[in-house]
C-alpha atoms as a PDB file:
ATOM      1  CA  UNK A   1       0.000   0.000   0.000  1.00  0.00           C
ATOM      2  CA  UNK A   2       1.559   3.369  -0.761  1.00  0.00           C
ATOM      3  CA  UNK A   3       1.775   6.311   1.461  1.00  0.00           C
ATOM      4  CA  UNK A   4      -0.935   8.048   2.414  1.00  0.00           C
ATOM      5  CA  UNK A   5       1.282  11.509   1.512  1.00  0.00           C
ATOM      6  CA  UNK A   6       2.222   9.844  -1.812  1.00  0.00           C
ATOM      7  CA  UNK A   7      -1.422   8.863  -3.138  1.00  0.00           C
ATOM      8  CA  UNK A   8      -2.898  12.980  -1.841  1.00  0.00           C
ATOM      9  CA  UNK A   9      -0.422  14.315  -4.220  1.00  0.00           C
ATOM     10  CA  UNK A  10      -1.054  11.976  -6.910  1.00  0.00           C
ATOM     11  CA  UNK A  11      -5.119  12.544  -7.357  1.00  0.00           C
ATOM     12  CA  UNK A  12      -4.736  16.150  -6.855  1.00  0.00           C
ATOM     13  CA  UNK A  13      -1.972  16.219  -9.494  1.00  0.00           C
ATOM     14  CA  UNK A  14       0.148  18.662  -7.989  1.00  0.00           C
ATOM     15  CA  UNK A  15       3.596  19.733  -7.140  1.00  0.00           C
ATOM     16  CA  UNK A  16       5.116  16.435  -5.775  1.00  0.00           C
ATOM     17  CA  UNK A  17       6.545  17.054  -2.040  1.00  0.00           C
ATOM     18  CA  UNK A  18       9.154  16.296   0.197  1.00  0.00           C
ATOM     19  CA  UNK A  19       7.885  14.231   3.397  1.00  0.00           C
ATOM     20  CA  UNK A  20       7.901  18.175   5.510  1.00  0.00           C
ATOM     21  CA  UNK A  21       5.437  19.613   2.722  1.00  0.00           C
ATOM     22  CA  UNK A  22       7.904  21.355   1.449  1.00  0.00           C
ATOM     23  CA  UNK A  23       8.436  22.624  -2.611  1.00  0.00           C
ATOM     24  CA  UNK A  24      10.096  25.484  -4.331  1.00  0.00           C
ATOM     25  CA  UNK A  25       7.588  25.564  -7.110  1.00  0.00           C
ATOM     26  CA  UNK A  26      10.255  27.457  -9.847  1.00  0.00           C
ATOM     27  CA  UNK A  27      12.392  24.346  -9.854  1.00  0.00           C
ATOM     28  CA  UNK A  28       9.731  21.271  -9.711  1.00  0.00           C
ATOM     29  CA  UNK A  29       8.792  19.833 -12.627  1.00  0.00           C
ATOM     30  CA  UNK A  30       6.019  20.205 -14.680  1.00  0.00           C
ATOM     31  CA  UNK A  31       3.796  17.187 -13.460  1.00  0.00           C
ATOM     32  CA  UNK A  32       1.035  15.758 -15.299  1.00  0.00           C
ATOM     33  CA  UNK A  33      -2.218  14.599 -13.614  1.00  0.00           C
ATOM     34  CA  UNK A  34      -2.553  10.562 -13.829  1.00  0.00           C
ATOM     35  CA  UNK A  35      -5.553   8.884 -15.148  1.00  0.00           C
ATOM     36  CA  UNK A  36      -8.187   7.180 -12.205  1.00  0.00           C
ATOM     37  CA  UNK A  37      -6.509   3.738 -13.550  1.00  0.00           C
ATOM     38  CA  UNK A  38      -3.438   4.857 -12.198  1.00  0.00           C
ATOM     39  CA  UNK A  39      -4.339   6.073  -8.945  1.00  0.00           C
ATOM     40  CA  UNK A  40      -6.518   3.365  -7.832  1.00  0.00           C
ATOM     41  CA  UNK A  41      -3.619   0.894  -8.892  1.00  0.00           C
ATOM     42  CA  UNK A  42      -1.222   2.798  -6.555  1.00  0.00           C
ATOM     43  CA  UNK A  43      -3.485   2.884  -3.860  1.00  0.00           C
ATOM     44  CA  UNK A  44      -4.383  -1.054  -3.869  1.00  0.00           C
ATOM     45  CA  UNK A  45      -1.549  -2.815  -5.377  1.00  0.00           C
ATOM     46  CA  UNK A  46      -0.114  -5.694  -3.260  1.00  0.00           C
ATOM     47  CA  UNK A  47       2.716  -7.361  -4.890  1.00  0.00           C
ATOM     48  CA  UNK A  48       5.357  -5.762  -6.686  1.00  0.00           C
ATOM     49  CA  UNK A  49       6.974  -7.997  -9.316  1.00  0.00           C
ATOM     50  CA  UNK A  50      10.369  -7.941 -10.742  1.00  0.00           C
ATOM     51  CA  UNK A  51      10.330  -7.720 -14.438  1.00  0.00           C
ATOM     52  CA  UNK A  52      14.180  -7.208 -15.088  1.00  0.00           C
ATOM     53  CA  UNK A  53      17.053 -10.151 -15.423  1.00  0.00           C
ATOM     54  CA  UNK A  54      19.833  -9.600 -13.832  1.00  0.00           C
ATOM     55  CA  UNK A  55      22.567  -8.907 -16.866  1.00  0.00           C
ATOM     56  CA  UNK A  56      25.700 -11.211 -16.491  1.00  0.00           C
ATOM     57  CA  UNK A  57      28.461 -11.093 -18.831  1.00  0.00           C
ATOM     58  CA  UNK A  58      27.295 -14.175 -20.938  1.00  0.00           C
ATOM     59  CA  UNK A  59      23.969 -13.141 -21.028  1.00  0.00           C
ATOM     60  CA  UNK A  60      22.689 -13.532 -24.588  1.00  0.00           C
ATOM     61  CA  UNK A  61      23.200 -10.563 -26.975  1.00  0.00           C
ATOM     62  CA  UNK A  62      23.720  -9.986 -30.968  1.00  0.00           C
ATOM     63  CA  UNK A  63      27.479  -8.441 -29.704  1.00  0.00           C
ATOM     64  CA  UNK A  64      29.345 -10.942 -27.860  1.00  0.00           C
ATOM     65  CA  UNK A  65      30.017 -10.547 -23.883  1.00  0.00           C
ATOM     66  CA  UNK A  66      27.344  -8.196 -22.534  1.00  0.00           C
ATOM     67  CA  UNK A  67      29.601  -6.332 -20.272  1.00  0.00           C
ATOM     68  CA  UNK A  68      33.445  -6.013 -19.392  1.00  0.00           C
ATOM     69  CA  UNK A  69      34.370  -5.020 -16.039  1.00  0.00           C
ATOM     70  CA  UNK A  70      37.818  -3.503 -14.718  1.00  0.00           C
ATOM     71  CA  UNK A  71      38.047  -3.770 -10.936  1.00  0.00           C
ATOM     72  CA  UNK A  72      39.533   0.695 -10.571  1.00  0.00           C
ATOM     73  CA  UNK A  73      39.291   0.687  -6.718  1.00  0.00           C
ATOM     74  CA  UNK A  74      39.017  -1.734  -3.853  1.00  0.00           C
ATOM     75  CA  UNK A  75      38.286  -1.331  -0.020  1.00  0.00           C
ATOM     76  CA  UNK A  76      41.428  -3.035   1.384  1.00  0.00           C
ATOM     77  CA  UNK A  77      43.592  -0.171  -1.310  1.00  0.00           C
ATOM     78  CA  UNK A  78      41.417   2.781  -1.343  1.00  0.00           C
ATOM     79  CA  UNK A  79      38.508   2.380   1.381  1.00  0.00           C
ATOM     80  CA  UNK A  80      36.155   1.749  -1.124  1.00  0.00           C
ATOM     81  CA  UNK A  81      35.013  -0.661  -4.335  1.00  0.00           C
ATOM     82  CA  UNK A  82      34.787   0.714  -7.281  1.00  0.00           C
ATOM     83  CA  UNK A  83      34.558  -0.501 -11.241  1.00  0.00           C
ATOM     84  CA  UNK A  84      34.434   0.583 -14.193  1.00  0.00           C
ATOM     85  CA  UNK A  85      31.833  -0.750 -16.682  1.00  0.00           C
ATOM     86  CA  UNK A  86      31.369  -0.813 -20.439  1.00  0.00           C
ATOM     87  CA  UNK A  87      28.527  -2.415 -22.362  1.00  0.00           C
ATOM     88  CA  UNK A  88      26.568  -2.361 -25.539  1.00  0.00           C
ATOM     89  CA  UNK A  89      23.541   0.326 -25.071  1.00  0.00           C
ATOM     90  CA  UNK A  90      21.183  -2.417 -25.450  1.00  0.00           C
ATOM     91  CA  UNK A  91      22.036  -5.814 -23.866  1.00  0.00           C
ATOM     92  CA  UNK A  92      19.869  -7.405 -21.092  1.00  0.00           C
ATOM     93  CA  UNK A  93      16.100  -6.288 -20.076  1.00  0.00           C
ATOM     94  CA  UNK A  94      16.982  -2.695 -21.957  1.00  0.00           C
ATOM     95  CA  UNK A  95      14.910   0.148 -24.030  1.00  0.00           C
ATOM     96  CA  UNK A  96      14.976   1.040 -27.409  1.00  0.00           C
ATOM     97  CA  UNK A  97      14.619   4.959 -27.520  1.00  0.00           C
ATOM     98  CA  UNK A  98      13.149   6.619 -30.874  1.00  0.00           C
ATOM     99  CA  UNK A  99      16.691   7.195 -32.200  1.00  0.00           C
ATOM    100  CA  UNK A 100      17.449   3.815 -32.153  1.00  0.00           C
ATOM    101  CA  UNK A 101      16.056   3.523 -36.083  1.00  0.00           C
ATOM    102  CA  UNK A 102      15.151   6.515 -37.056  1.00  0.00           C
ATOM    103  CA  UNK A 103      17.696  10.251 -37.572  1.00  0.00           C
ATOM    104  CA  UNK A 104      15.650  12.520 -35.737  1.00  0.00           C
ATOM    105  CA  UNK A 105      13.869  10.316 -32.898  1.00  0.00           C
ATOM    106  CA  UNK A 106      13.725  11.504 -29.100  1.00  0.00           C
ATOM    107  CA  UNK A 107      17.179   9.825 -27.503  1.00  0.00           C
ATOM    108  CA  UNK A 108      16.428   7.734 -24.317  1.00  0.00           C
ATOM    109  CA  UNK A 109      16.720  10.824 -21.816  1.00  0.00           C
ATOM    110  CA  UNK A 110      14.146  12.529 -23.718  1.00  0.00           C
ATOM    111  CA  UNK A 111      11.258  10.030 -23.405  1.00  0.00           C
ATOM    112  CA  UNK A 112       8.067  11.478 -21.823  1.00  0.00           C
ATOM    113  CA  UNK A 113       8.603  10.424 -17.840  1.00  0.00           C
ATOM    114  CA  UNK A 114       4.735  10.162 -17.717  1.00  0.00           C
ATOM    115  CA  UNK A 115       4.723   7.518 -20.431  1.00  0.00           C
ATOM    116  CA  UNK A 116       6.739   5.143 -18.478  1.00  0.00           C
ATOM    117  CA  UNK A 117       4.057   4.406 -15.883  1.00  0.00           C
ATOM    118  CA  UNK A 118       1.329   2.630 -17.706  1.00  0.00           C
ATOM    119  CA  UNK A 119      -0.830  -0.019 -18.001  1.00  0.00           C
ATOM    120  CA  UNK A 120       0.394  -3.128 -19.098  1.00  0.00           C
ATOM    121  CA  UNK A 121      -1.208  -5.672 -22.138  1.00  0.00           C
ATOM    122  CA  UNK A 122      -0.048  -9.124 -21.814  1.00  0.00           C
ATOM    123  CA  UNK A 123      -0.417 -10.856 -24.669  1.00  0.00           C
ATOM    124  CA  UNK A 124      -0.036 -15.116 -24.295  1.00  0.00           C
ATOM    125  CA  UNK A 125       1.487 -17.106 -27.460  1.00  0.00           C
ATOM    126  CA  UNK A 126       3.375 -19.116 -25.764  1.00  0.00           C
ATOM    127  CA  UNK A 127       1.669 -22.270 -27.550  1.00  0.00           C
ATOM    128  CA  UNK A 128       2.035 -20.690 -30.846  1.00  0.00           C
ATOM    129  CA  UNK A 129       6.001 -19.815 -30.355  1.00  0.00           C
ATOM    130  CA  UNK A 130       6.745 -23.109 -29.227  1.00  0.00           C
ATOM    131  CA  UNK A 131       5.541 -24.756 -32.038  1.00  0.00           C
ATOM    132  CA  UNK A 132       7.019 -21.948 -34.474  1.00  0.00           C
ATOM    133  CA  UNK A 133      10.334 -19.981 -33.051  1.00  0.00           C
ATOM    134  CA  UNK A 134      10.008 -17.427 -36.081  1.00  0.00           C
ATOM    135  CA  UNK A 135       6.447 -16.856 -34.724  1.00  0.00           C
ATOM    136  CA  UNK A 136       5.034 -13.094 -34.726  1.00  0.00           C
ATOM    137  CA  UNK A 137       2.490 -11.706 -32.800  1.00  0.00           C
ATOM    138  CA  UNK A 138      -0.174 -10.870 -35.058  1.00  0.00           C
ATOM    139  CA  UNK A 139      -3.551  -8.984 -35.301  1.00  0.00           C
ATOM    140  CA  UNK A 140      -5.149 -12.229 -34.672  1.00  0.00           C
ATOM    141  CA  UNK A 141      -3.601 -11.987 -31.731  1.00  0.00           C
ATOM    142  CA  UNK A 142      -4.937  -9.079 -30.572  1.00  0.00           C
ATOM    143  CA  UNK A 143      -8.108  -9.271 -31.768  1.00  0.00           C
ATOM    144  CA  UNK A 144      -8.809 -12.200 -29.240  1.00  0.00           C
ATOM    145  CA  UNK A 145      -6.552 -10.809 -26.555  1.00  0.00           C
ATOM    146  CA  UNK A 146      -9.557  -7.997 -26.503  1.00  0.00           C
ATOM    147  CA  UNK A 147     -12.434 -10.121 -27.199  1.00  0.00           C
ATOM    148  CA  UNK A 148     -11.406 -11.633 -23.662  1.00  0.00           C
ATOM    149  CA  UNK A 149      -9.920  -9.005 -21.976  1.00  0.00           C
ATOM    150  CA  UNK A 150     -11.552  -5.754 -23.602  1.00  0.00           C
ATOM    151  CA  UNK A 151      -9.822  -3.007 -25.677  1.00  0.00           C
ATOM    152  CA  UNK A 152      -5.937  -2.527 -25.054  1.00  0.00           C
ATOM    153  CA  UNK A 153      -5.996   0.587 -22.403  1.00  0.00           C
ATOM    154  CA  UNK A 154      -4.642   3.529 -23.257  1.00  0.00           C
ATOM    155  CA  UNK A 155      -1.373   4.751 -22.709  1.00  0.00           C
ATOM    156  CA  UNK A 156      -0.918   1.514 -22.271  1.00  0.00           C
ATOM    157  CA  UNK A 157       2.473  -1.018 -22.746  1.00  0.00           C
ATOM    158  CA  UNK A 158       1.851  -4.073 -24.972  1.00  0.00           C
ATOM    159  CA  UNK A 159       3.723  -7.148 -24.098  1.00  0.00           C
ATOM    160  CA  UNK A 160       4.451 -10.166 -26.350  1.00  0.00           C
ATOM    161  CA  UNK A 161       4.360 -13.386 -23.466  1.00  0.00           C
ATOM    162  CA  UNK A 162       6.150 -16.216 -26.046  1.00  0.00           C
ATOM    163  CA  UNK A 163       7.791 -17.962 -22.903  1.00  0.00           C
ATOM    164  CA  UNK A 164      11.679 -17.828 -24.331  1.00  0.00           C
ATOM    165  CA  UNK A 165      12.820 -16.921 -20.825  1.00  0.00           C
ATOM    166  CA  UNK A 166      12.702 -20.535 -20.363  1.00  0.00           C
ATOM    167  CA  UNK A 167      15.344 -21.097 -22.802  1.00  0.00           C
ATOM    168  CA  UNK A 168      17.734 -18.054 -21.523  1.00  0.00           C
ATOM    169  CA  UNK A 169      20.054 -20.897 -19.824  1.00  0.00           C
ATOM    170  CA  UNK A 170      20.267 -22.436 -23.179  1.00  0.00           C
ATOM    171  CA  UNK A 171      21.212 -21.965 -27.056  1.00  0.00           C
ATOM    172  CA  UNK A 172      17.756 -21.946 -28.039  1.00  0.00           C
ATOM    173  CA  UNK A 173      17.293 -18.295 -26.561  1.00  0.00           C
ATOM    174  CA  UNK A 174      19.772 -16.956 -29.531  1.00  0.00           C
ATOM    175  CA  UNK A 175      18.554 -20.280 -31.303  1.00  0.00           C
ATOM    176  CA  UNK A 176      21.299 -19.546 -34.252  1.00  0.00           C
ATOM    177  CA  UNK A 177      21.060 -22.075 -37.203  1.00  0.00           C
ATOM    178  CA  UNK A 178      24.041 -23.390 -39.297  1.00  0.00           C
ATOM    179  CA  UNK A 179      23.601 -19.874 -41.555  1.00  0.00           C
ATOM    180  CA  UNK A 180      24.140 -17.642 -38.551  1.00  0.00           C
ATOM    181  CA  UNK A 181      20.299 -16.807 -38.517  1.00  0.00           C
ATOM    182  CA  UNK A 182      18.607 -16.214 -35.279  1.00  0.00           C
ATOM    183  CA  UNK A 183      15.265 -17.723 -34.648  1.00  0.00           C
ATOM    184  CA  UNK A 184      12.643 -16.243 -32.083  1.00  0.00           C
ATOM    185  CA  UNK A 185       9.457 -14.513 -32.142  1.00  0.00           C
ATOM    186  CA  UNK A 186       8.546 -11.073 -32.553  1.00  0.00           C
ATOM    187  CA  UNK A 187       5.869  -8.053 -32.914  1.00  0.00           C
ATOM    188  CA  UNK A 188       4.403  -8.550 -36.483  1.00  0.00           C
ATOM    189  CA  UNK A 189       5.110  -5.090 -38.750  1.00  0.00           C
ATOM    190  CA  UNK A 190       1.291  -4.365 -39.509  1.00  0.00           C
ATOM    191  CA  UNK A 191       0.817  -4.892 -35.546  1.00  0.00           C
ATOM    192  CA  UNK A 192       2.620  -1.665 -35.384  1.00  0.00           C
ATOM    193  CA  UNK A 193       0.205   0.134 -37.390  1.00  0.00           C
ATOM    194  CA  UNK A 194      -2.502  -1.264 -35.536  1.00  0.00           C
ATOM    195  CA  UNK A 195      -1.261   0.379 -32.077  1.00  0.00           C
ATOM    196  CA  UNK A 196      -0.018   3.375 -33.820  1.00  0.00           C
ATOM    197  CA  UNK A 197      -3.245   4.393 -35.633  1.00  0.00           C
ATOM    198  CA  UNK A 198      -6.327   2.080 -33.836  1.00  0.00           C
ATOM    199  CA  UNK A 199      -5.240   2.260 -30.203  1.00  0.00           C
ATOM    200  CA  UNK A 200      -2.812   4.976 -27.792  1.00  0.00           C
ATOM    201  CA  UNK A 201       0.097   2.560 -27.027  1.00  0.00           C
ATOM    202  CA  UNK A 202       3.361   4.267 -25.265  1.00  0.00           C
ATOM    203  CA  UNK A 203       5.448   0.870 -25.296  1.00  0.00           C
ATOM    204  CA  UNK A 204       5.953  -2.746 -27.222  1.00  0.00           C
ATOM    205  CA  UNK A 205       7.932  -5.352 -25.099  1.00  0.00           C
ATOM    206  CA  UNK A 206       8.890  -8.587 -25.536  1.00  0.00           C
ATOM    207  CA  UNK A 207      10.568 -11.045 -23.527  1.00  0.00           C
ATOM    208  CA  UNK A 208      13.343 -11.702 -26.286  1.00  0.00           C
ATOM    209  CA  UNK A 209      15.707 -10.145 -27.550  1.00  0.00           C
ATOM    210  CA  UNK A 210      13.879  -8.037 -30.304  1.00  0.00           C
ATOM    211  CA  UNK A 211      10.661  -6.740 -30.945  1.00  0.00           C
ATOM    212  CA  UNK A 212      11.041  -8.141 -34.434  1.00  0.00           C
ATOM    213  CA  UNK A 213      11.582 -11.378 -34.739  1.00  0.00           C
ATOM    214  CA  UNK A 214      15.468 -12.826 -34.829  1.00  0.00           C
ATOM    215  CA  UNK A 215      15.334 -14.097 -38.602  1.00  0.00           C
ATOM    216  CA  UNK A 216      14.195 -10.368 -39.680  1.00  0.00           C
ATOM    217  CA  UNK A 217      16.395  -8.618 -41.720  1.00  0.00           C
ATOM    218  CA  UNK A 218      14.162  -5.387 -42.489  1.00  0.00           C
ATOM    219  CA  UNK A 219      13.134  -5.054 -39.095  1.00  0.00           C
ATOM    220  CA  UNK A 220       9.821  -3.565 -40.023  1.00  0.00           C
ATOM    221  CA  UNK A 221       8.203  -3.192 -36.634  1.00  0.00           C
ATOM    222  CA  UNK A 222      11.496  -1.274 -35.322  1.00  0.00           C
ATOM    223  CA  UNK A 223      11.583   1.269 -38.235  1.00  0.00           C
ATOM    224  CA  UNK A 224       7.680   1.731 -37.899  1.00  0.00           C
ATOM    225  CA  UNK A 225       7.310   1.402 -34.298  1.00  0.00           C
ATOM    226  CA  UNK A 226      10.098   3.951 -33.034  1.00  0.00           C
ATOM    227  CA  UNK A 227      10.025   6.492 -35.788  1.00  0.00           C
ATOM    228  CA  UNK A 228       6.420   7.011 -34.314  1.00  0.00           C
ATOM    229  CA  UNK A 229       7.928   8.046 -31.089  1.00  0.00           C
ATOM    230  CA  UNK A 230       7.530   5.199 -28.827  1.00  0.00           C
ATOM    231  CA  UNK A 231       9.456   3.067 -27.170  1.00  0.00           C
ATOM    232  CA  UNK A 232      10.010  -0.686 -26.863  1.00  0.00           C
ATOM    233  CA  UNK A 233      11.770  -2.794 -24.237  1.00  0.00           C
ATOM    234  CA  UNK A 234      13.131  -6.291 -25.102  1.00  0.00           C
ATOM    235  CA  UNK A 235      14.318  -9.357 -23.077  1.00  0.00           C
ATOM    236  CA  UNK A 236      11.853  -8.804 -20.566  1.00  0.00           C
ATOM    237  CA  UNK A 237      11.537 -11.069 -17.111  1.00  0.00           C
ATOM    238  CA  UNK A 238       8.824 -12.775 -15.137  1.00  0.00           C
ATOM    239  CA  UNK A 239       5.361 -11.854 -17.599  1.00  0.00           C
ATOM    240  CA  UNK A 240       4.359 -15.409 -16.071  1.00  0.00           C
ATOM    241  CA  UNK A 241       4.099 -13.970 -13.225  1.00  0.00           C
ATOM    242  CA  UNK A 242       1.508 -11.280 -14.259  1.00  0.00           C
ATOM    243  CA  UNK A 243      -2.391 -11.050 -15.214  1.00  0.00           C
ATOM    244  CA  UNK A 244      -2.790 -10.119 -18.782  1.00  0.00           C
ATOM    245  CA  UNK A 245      -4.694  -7.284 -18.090  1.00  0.00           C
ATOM    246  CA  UNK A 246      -4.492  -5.057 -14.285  1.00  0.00           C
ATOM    247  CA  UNK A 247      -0.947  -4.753 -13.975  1.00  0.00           C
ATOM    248  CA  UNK A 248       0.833  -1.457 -14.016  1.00  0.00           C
ATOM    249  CA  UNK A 249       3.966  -0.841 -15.477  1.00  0.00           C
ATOM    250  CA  UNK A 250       6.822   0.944 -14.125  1.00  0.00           C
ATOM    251  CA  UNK A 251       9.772   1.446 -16.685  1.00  0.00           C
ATOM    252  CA  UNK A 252      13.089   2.875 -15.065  1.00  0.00           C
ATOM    253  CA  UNK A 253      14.925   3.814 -18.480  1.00  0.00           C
ATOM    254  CA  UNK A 254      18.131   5.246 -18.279  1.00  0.00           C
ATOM    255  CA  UNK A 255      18.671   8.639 -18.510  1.00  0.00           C
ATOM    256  CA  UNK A 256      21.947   8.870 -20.685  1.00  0.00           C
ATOM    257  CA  UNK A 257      21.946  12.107 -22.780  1.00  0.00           C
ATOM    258  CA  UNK A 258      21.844  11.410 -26.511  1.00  0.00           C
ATOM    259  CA  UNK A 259      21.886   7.651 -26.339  1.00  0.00           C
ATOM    260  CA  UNK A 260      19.786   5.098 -28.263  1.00  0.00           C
ATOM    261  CA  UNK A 261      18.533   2.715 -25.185  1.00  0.00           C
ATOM    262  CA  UNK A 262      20.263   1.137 -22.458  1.00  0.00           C
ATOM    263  CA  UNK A 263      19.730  -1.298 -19.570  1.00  0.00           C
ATOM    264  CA  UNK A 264      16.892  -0.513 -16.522  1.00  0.00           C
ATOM    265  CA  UNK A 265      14.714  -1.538 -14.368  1.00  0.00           C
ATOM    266  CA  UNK A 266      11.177  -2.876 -14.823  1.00  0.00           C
ATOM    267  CA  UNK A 267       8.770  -3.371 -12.126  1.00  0.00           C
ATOM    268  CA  UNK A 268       4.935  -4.147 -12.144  1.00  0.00           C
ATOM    269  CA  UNK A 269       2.721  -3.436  -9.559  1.00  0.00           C
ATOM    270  CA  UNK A 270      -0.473  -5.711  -9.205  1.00  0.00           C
END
């Protein structure tokens, strides 16, 4: 249950404040009033699930070791630990800002803060990716995702559930053939459309490692998806562990000036 403070502030939609009361109004930012979704979600949710994996250095990417590490201070030398870190901008449960395919797109510091707390669309075909690994989530899809669960909320984040966590210990989660070809499912291109033009979607995420599927080569829901604006998140943790429809999504992106994506934290409240 959240704080009593916390959820006054939130349905009045005004200047957030310190635990004394206490604002300088010229230097808060500009906050935007949440939908009634939103505040009754933060003032009954009771589990908080994990949505990120933790990001080892073998964790599967399309550019070799996900991170390198060089050890700069210790405690026993310097009083302190300390490293250094380099990595690919998107390895591990990461974002894909705007400018990740497209020249002029916002850069991952520049996404909206307000569309990173949203509702959250799960969408199961996990029977349908087992059977086919190139598999993409289609309009079919959808269509019967809202003929059980109602229209896809607005504002809301869309989630592809195929179940390839379960193979993240394993080959099969790159699942490259004898050609070099990667094989796992994906966001169909004319789904894009759909969420762009029929319904107010903020995110696509997928728990793999693209929202088009590995064997693409024109990646036709990345050039049509992000050069709309939005976002997507990839190699997402735990959907299992979520209701299709009821969960809210809270997206920690990073906030690295001018870059394309990068590795954060996802949490659902439910």
């Amino acid at each position: 249950m959240c704080h009593a403070h916390i959820i006054d502030r939130i349905r009045g939609g005004g200047l957030p404040l310190d635990l004394a009361g206490k604002v300088d109004p010229a230097k808060a930012p500009v906050w935007k009033k949440p939908s009634e979704q939103q505040v009754r979600l933060l003032e009954s949710f009771s589990r908080v699930v994990d949505l990120t994996h933790t990001l080892t250095k073998d964790f599967p990417s399309f550019f070799g070791p996900a991170f390198e590490t060089e050890t700069t201070h210790t405690y026993e030398k310097d009083g302190f630990n300390l490293n250094t870190i380099k990595y690919y901008e998107h390895v591990g449960t990461h974002f894909d800002a705007p400018i990740h395919y497209s020249r002029d797109g916002n850069t991952i510091d520049e996404i909206p803060v307000e569309q990173l707390v949203c509702p959250l669309a799960i969408i199961d075909v996990r029977v349908k990716a087992e059977q086919d690994p190139d598999y993409c989530l289609s309009l079919d899809d959808i269509a019967a995702f809202e003929k059980d669960y109602g229209k896809i909320p607005d504002g809301a984040c869309v989630a592809m559930f195929s179940g390839w966590e379960s193979h993240l210990d394993s080959k099969r989660f790159r699942n490259e053939d004898e050609a070099g070809v990667l094989h796992f499912p994906g966001f169909h291109g004319d789904v894009a459309d759909f969420l762009i033009e029929e319904r107010d979607v903020y995110g696509a995420a997928v728990d793999t490692m693209s929202i088009d599927k590995g064997s693409s080569t024109e990646f036709p829901f990345h050039y049509r998806w992000l050069t709309s604006g939005r976002y997507g998140i990839e190699n997402v943790a735990n959907l299992g562990a979520l209701p299709p429809v009821g969960a809210m999504l809270v997206a920690g992106a990073p906030k690295f000036q001018g870059c394309t994506g990068g590795p954060g934290r996802l949490i659902a409240l439910v």
